[in-house]
N, C-alpha and C. Protein backbone atom coordinates (compact mmCIF):
# COMPACT_ATOMS: atom_id res chain seq x y z
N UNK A 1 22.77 29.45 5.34
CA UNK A 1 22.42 28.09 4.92
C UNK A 1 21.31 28.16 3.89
N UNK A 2 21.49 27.34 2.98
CA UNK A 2 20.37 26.82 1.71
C UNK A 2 20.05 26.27 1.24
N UNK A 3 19.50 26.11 0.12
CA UNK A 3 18.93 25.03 -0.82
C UNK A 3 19.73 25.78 -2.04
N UNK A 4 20.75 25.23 -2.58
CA UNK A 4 20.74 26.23 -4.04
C UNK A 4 20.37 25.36 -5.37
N UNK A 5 20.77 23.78 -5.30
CA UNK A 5 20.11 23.47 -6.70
C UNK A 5 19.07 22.04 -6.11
N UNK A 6 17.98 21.87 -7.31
CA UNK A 6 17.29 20.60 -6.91
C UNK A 6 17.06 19.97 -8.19
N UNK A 7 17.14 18.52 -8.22
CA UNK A 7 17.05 17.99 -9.27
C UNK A 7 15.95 17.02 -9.13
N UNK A 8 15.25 16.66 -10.21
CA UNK A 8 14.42 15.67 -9.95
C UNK A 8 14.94 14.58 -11.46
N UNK A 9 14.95 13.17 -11.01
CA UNK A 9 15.44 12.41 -12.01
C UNK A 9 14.69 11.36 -12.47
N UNK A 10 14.97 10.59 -13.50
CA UNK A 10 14.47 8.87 -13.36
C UNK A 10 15.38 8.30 -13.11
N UNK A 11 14.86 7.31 -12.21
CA UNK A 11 16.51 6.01 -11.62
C UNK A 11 16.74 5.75 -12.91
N UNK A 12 16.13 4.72 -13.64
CA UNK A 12 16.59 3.36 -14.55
C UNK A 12 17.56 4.32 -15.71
N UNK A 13 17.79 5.69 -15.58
CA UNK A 13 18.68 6.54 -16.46
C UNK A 13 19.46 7.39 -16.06
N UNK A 14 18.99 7.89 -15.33
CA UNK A 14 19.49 9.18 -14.83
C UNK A 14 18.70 10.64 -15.48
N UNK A 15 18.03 9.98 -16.02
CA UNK A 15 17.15 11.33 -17.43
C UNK A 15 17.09 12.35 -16.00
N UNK A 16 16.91 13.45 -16.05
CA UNK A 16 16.40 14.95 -15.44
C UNK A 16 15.01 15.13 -16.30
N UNK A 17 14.22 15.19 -15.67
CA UNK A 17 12.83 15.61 -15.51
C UNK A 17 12.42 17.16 -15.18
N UNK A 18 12.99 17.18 -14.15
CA UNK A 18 12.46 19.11 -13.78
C UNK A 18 13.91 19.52 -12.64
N UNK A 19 13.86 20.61 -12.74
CA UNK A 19 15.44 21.24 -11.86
C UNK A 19 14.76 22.73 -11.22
N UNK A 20 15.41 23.13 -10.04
CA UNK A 20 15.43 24.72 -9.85
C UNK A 20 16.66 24.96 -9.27
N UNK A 21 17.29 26.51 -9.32
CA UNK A 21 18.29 26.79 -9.03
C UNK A 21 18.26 27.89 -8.54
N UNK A 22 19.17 28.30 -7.36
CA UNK A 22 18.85 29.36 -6.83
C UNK A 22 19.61 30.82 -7.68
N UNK A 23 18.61 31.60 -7.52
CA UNK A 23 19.06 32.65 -9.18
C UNK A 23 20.33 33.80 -8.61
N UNK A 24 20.82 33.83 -7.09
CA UNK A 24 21.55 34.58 -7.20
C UNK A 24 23.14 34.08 -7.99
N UNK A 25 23.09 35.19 -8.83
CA UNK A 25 24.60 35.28 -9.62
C UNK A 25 25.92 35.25 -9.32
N UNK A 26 25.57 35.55 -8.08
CA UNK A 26 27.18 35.43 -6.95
C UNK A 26 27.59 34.34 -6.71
N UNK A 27 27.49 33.12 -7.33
CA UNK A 27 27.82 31.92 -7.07
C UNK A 27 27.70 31.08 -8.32
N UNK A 28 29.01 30.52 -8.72
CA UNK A 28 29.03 29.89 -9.52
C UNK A 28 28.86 28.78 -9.24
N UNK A 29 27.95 27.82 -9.73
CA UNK A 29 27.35 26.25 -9.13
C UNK A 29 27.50 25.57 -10.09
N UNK A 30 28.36 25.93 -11.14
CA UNK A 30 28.26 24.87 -12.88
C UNK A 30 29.20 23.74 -12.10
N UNK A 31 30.28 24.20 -11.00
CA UNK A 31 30.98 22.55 -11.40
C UNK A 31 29.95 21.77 -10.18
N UNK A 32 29.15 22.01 -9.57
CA UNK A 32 28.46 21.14 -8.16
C UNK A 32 27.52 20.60 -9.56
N UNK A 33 27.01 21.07 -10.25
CA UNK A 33 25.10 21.59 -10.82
C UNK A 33 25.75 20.12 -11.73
N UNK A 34 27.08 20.05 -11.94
CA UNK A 34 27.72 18.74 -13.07
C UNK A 34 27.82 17.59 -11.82
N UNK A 35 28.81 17.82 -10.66
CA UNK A 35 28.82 16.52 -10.00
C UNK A 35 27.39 16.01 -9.46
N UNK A 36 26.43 16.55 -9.29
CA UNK A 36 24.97 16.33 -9.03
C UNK A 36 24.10 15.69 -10.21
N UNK A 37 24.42 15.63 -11.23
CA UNK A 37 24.57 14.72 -12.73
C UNK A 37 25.29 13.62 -12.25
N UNK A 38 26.18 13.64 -12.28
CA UNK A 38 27.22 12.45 -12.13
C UNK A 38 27.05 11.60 -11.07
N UNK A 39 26.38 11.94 -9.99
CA UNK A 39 25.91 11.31 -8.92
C UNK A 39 24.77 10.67 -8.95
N UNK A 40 23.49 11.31 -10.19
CA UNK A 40 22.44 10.69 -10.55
C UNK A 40 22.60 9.37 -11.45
N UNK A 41 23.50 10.02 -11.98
CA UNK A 41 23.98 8.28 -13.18
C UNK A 41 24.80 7.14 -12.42
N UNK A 42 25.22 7.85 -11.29
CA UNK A 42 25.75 6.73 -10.59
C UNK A 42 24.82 5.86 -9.74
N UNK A 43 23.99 6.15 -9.75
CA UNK A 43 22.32 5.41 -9.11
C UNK A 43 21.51 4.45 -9.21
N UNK A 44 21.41 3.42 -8.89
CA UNK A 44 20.86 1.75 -9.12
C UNK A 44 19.46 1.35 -8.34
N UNK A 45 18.78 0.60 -8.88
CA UNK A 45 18.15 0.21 -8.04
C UNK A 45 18.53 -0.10 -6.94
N UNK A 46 19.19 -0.69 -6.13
CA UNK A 46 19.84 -1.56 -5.43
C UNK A 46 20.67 -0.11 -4.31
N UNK A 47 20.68 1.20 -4.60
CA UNK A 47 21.48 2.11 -3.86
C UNK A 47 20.66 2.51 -2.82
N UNK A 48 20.81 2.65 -1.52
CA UNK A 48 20.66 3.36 -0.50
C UNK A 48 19.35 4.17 -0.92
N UNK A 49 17.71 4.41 -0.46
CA UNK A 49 16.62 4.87 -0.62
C UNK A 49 16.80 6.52 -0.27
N UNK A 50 17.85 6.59 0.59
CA UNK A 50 18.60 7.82 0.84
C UNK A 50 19.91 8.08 1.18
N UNK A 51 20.58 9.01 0.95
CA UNK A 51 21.96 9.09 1.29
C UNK A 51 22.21 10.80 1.27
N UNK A 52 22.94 11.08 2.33
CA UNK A 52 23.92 12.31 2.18
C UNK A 52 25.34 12.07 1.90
N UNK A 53 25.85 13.28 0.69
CA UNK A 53 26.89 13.02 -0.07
C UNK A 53 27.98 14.77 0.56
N UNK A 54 28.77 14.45 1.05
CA UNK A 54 29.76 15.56 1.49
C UNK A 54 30.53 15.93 0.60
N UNK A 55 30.91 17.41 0.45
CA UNK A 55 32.10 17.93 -0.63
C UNK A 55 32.08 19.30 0.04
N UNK A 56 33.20 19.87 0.79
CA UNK A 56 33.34 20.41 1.17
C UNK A 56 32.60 21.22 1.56
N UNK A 57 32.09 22.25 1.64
CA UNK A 57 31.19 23.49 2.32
C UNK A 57 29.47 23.10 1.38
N UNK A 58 29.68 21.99 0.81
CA UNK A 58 28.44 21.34 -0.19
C UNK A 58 27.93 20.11 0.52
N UNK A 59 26.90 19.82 0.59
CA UNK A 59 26.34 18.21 1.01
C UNK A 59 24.92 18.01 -0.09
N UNK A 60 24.76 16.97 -0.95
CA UNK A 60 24.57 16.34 -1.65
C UNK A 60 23.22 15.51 -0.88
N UNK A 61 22.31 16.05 -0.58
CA UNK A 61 20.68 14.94 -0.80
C UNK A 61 20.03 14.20 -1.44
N UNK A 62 19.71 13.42 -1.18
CA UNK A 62 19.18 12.76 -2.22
C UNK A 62 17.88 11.77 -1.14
N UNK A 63 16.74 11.42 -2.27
CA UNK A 63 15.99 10.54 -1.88
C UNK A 63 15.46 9.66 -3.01
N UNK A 64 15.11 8.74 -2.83
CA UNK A 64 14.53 7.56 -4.06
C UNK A 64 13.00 7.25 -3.47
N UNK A 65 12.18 7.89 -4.93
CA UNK A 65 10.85 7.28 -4.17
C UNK A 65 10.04 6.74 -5.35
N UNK A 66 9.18 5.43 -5.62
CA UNK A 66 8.74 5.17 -6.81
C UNK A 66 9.81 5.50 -7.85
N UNK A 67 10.94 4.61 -7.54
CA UNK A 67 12.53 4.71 -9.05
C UNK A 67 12.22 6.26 -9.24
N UNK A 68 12.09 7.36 -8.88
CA UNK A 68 12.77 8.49 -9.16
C UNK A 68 13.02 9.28 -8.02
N UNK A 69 14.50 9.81 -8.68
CA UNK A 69 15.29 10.26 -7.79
C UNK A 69 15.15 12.01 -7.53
N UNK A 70 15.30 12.52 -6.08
CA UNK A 70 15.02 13.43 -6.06
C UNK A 70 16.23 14.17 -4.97
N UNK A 71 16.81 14.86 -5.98
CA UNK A 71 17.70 15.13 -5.04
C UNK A 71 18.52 17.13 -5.06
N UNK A 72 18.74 17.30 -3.92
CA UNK A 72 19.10 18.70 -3.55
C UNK A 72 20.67 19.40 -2.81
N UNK A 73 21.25 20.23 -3.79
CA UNK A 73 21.89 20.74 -3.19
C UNK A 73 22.03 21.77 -2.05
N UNK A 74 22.68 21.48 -0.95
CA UNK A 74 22.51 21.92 0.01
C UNK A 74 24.27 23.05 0.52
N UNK A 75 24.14 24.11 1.45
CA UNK A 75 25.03 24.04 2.05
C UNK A 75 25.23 23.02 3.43
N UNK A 76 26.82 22.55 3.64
CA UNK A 76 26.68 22.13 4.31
C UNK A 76 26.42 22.63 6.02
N UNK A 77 25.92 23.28 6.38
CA UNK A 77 25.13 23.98 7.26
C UNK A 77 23.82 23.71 7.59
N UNK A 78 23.17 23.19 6.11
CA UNK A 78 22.04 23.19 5.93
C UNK A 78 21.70 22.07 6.77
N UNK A 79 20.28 22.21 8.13
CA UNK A 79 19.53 21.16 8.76
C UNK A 79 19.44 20.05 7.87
N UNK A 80 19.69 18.73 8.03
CA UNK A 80 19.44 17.84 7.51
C UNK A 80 18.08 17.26 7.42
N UNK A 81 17.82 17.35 8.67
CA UNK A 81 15.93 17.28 8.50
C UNK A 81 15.00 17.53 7.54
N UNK A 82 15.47 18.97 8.07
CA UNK A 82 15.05 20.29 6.80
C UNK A 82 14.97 19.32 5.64
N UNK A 83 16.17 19.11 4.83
CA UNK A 83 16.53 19.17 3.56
C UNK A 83 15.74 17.78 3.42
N UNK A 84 15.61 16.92 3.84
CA UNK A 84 14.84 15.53 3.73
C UNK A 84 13.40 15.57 3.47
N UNK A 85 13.04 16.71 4.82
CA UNK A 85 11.80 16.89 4.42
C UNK A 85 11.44 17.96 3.59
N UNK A 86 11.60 18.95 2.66
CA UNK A 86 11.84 19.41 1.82
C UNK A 86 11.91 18.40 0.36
N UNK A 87 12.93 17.39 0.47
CA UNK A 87 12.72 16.08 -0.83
C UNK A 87 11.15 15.64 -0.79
N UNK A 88 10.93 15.36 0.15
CA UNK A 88 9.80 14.41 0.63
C UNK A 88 8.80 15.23 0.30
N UNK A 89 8.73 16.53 0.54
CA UNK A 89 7.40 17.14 -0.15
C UNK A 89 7.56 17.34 -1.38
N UNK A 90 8.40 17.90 -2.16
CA UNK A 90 8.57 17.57 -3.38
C UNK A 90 8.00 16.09 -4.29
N UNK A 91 8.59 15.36 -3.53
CA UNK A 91 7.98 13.47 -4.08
C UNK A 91 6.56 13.62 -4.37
N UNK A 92 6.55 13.40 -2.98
CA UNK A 92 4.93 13.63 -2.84
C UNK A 92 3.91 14.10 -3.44
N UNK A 93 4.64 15.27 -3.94
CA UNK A 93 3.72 16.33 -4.73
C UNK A 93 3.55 16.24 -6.50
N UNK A 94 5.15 15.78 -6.87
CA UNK A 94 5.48 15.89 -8.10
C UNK A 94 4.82 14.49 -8.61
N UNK A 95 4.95 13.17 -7.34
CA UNK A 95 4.46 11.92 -7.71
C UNK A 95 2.91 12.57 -7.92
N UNK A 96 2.26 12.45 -7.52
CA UNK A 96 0.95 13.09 -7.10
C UNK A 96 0.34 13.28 -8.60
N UNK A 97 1.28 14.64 -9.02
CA UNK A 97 0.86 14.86 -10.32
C UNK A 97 0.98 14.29 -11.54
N UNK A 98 2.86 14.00 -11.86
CA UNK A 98 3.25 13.43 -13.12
C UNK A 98 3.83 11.57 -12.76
N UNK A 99 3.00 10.96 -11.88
CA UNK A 99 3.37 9.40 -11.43
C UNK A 99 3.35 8.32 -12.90
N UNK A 100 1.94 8.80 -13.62
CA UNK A 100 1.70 8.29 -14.41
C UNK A 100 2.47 8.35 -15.85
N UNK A 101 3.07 9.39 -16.19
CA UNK A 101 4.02 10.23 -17.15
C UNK A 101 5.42 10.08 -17.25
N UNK A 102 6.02 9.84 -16.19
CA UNK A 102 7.64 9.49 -16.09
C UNK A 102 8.44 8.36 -17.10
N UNK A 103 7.72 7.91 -17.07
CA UNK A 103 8.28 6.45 -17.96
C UNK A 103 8.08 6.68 -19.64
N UNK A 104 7.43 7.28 -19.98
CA UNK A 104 7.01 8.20 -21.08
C UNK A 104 7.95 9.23 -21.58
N UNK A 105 8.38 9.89 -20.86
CA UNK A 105 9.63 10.86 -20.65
C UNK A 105 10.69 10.61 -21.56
N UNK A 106 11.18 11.42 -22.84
CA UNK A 106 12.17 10.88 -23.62
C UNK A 106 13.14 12.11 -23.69
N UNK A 107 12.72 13.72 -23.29
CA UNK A 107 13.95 14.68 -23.18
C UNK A 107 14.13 14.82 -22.11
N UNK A 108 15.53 15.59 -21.65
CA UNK A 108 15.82 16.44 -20.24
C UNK A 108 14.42 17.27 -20.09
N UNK A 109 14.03 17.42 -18.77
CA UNK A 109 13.63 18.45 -18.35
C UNK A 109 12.31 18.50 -19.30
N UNK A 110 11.65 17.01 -19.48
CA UNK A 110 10.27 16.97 -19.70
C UNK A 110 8.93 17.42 -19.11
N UNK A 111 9.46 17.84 -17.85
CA UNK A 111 8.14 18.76 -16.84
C UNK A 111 8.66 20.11 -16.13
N UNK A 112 9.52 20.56 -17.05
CA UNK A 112 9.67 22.00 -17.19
C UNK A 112 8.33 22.83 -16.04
N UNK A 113 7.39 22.14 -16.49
CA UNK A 113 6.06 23.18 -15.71
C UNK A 113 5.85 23.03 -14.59
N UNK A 114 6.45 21.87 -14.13
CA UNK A 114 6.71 21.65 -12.45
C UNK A 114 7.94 22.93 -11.76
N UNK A 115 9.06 23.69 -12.53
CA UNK A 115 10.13 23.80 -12.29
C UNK A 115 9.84 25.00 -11.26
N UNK A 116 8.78 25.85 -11.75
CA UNK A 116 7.81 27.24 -10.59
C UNK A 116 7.21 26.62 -9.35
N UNK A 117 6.42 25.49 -9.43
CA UNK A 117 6.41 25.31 -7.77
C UNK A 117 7.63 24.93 -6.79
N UNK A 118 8.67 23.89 -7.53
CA UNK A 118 9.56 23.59 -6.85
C UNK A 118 10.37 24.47 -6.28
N UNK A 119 10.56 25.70 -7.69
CA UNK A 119 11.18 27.22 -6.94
C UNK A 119 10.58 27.57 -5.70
N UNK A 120 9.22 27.37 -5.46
CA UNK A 120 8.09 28.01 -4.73
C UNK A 120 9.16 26.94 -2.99
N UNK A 121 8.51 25.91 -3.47
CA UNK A 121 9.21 25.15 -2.16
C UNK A 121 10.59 25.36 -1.69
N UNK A 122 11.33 25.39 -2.98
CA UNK A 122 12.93 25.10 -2.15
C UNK A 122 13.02 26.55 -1.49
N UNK A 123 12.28 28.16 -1.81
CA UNK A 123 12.51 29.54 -1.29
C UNK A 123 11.79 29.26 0.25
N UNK A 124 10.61 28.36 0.18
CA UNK A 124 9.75 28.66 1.66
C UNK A 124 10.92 27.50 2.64
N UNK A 125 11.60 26.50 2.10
CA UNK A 125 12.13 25.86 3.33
C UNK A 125 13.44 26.56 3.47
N UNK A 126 13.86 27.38 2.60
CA UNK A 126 15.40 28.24 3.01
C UNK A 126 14.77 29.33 3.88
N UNK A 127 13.46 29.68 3.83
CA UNK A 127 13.25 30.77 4.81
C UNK A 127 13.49 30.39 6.43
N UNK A 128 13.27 28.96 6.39
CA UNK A 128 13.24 28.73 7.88
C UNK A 128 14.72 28.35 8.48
N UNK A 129 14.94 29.94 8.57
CA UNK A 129 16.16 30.02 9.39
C UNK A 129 16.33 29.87 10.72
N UNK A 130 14.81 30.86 11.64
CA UNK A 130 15.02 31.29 12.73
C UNK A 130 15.24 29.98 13.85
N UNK A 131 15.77 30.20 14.42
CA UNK A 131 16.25 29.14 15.71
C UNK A 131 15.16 28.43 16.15
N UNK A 132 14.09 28.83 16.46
CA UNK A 132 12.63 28.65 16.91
C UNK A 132 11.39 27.72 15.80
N UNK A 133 12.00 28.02 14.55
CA UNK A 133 10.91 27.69 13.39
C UNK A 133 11.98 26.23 13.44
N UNK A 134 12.95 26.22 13.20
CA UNK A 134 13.84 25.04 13.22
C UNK A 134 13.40 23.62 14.32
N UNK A 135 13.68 24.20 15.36
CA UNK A 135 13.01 23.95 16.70
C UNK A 135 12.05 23.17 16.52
N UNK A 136 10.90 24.04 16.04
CA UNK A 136 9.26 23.15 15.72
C UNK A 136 9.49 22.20 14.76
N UNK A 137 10.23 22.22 13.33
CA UNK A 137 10.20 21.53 12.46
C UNK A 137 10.79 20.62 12.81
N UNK A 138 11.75 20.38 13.62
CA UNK A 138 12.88 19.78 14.02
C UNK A 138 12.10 18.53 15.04
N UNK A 139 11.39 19.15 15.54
CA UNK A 139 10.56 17.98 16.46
C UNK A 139 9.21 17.55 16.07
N UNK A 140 8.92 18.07 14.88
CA UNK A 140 7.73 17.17 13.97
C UNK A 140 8.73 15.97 12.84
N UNK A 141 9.50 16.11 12.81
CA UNK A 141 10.21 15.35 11.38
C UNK A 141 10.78 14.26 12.04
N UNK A 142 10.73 12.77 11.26
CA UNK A 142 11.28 11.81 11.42
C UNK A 142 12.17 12.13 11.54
N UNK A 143 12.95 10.98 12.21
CA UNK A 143 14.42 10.91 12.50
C UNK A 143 15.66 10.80 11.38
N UNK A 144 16.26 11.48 10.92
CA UNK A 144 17.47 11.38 9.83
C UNK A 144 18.52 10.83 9.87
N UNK A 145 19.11 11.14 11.24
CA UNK A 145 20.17 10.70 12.11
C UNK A 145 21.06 9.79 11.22
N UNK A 146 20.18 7.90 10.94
CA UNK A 146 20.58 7.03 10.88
C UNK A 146 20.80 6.71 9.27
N UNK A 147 20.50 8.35 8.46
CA UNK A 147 21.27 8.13 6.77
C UNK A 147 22.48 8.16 6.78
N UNK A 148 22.99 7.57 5.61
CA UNK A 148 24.39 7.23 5.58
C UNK A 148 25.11 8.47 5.13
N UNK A 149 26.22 8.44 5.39
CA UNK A 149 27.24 10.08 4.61
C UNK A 149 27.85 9.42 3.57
N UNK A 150 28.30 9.53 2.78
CA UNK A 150 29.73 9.20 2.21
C UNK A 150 30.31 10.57 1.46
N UNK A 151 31.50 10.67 1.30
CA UNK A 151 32.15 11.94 0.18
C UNK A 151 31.88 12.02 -0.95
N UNK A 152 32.12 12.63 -1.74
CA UNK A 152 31.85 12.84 -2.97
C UNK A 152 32.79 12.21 -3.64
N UNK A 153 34.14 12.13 -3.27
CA UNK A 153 35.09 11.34 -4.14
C UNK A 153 35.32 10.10 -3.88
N UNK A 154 34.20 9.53 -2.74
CA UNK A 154 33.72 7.93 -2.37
C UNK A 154 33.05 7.49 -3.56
N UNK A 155 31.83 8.58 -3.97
CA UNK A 155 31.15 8.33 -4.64
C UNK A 155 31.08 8.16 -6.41
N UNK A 156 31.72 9.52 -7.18
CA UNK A 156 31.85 9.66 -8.31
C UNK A 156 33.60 10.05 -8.42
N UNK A 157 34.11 10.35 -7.23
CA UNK A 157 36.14 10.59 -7.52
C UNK A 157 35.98 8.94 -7.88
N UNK A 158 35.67 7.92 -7.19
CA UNK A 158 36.63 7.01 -7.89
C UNK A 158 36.31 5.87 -8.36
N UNK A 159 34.52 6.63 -9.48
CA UNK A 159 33.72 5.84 -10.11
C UNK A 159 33.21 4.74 -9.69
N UNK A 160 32.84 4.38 -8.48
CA UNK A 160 31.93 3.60 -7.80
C UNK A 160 30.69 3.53 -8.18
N UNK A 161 29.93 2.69 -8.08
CA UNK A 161 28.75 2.61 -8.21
C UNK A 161 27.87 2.76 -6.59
N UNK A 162 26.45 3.57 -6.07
CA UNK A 162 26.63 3.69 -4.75
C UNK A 162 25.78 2.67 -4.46
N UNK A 163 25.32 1.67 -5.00
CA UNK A 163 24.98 0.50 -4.76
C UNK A 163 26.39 -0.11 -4.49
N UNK A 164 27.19 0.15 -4.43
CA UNK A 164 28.67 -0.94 -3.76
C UNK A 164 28.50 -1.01 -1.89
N UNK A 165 27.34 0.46 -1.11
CA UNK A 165 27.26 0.88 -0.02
C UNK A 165 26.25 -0.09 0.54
N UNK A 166 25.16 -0.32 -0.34
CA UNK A 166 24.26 -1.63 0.00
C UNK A 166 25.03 -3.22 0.25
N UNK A 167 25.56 -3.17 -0.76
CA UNK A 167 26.33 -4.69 -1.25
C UNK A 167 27.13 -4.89 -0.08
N UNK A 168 28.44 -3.69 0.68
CA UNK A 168 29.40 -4.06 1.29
C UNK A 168 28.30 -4.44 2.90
N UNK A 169 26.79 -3.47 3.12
CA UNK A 169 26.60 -3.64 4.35
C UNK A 169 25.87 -5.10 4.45
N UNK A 170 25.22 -5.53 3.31
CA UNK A 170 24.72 -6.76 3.14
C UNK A 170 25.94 -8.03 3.37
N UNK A 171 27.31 -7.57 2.61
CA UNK A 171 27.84 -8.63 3.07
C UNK A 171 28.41 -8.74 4.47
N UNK A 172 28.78 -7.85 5.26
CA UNK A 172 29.04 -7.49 6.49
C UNK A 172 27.89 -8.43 7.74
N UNK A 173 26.40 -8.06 6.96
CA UNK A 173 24.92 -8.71 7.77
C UNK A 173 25.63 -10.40 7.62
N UNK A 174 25.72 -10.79 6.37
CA UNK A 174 25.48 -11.92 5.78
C UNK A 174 26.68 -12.77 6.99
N UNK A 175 27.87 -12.20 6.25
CA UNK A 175 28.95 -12.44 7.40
C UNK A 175 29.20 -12.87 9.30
N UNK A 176 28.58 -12.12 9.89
CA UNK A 176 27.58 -11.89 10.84
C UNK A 176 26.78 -13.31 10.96
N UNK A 177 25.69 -13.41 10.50
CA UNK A 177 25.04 -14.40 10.89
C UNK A 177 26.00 -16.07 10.15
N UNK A 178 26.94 -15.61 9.35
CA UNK A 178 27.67 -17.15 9.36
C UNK A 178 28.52 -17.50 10.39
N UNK A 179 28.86 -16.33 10.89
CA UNK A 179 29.87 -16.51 11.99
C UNK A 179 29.18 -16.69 13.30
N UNK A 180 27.83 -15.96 13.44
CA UNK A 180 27.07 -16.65 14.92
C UNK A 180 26.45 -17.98 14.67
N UNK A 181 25.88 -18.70 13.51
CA UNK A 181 25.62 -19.98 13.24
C UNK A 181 26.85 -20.89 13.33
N UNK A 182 27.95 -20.77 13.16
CA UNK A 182 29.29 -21.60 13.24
C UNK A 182 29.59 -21.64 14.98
N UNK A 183 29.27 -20.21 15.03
CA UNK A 183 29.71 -20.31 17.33
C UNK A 183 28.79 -21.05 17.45
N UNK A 184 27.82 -21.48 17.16
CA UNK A 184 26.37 -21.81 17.95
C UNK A 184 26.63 -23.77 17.64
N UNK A 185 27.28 -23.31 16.56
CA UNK A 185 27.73 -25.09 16.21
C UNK A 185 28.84 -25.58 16.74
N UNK A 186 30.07 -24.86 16.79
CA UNK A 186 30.78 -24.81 17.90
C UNK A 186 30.98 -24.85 19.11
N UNK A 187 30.12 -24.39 19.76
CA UNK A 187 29.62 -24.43 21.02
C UNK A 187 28.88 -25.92 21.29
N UNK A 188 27.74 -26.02 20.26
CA UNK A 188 27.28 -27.64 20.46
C UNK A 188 28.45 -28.38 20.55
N UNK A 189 29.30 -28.17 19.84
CA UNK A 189 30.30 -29.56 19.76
C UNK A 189 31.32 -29.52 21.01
N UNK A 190 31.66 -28.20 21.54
CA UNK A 190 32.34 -28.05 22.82
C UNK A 190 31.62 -29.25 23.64
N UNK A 191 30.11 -28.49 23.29
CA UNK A 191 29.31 -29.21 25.25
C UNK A 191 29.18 -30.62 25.18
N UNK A 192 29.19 -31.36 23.81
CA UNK A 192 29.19 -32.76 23.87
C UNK A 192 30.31 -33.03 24.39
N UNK A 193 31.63 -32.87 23.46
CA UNK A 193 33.14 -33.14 23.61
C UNK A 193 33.35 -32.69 25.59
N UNK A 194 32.80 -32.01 26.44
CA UNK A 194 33.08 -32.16 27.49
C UNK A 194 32.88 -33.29 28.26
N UNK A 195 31.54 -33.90 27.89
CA UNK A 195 31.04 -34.63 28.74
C UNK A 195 31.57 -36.23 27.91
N UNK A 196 32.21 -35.82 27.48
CA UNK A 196 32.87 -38.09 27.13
C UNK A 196 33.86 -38.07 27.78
N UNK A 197 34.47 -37.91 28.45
CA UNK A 197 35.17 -38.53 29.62
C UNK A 197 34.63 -39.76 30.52
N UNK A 198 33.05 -38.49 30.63
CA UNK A 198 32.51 -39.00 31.55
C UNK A 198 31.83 -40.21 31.64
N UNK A 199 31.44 -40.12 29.92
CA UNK A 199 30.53 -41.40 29.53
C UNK A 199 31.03 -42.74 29.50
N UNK A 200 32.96 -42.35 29.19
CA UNK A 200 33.68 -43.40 29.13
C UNK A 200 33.83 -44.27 30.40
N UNK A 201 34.01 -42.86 31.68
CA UNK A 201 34.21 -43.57 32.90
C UNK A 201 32.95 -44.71 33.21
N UNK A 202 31.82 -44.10 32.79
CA UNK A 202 30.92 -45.16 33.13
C UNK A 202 30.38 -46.22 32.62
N UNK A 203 30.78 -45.80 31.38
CA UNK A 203 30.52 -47.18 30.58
C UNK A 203 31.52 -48.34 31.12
N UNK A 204 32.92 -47.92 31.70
CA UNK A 204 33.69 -49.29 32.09
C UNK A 204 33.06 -49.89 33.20
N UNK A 205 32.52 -48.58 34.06
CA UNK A 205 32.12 -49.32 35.78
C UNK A 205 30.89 -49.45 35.30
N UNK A 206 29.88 -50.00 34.29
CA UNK A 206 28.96 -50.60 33.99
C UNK A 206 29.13 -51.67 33.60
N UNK A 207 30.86 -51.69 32.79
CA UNK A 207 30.97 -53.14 31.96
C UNK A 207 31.87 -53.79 33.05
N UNK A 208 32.28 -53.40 34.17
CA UNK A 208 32.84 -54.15 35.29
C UNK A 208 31.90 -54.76 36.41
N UNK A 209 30.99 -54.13 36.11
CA UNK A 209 29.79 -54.45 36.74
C UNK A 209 28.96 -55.74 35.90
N UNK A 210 28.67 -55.68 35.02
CA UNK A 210 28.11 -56.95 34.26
C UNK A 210 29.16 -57.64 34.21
N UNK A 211 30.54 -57.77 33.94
CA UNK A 211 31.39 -58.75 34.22
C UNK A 211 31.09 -59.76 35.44
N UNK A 212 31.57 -58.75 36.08
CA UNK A 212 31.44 -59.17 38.13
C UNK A 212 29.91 -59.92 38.07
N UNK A 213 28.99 -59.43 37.43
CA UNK A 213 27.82 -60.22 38.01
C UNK A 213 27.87 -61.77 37.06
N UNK A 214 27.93 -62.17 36.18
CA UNK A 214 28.60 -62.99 34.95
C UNK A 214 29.32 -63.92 35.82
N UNK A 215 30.83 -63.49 35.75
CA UNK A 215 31.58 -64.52 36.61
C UNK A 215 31.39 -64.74 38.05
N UNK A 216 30.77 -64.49 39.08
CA UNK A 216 30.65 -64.49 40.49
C UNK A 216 29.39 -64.53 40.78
């Protein structure tokens, strides 16, 4: 299991800012190192703050922090934890330094000089293989659990935008509360509509009653 590529981006473009890649040669990563491009331009304000992206023996990280995107190729093997928190120190660190500079940014790979520590990070969190180091990390790190998956050919196979993943769960929420406000109005109108029978019965033996007292 690994880390083999990491990208760091700007949302409002997709521009690439700084990258590392893992240098063994035994692996050709040009067509992932392209759909990991293609996945950055597919990126909105409005998309998921995080998401894991599946493609076969590949899973696709990503995190959004301050509109830039930071995201890592993984095997899919790779702890998910891990790989989150791994983004997250990266953010942290890279915000830290170049927060002020990003927007400024007019080539690829404008902080080139960031690209040696990030090597530095993505080698120390692939070290933690052993069952035990996992273990510890595993029970210091927020919970991941509840990020979303989708495929890769959800995502860029069939040119979606992944803000469509926000939109469909928003309308799903939205949906939801029209349909428990309509039961809840429904229901009012049940519990009235039960009780006029009743009102009718008594309104007559009230108006048979003021009759009767009237004539007699």
């Amino acid at each position: 299991m690994t880390i083999y590529v990491t990208f760091i981006s700007r949302l409002s473009d997709g521009l690439i800012l700084a990258g590392s890649m893992m240098d063994d040669t035994s692996y050709d990563l040009e067509p992932q190192k392209n759909k990991a491009k293609q996945i950055l331009k597919t990126l909105t304000f409005s998309s998921p703050k995080q998401l894991a992206i599946e493609e076969g023996r590949f899973i696709y990280y990503y995190s959004i922090d301050h509109n830039v995107v930071f995201l890592a190729l993984c095997s899919s093997s790779f702890p998910r934890s891990i790989a989150f928190s791994y983004l997250e120190d990266i953010s942290r660190d890279f915000l830290r330094l170049h927060a002020t500079e990003i927007e400024a940014a007019i080539r690829p790979f404008a902080f080139v000089s960031y690209d040696m520590e990030m090597e530095k990070k993505r080698r120390r969190y692939c070290e933690m293989k052993q069952q035990h180091k996992l273990d510890e990390l595993n029970e210091e790190l927020k919970d991941v659990r509840g990020v979303l998956t989708k495929s890769l050919e959800d995502v860029i196979g069939r040119g979606e935008k992944i803000d469509v993943v926000t939109q469909l769960s928003t309308n799903l929420v939205a949906d939801s509360k029209s349909f428990r406000n309509r039961s809840i109005e429904l229901s009012k109108g049940a519990g009235i509509r039960q009780y006029v029978p009743y009102a009718v019965v008594v309104l007559g033996v009230a108006l048979g009653l003021f009759l009767r007292a009237k004539l007699f």
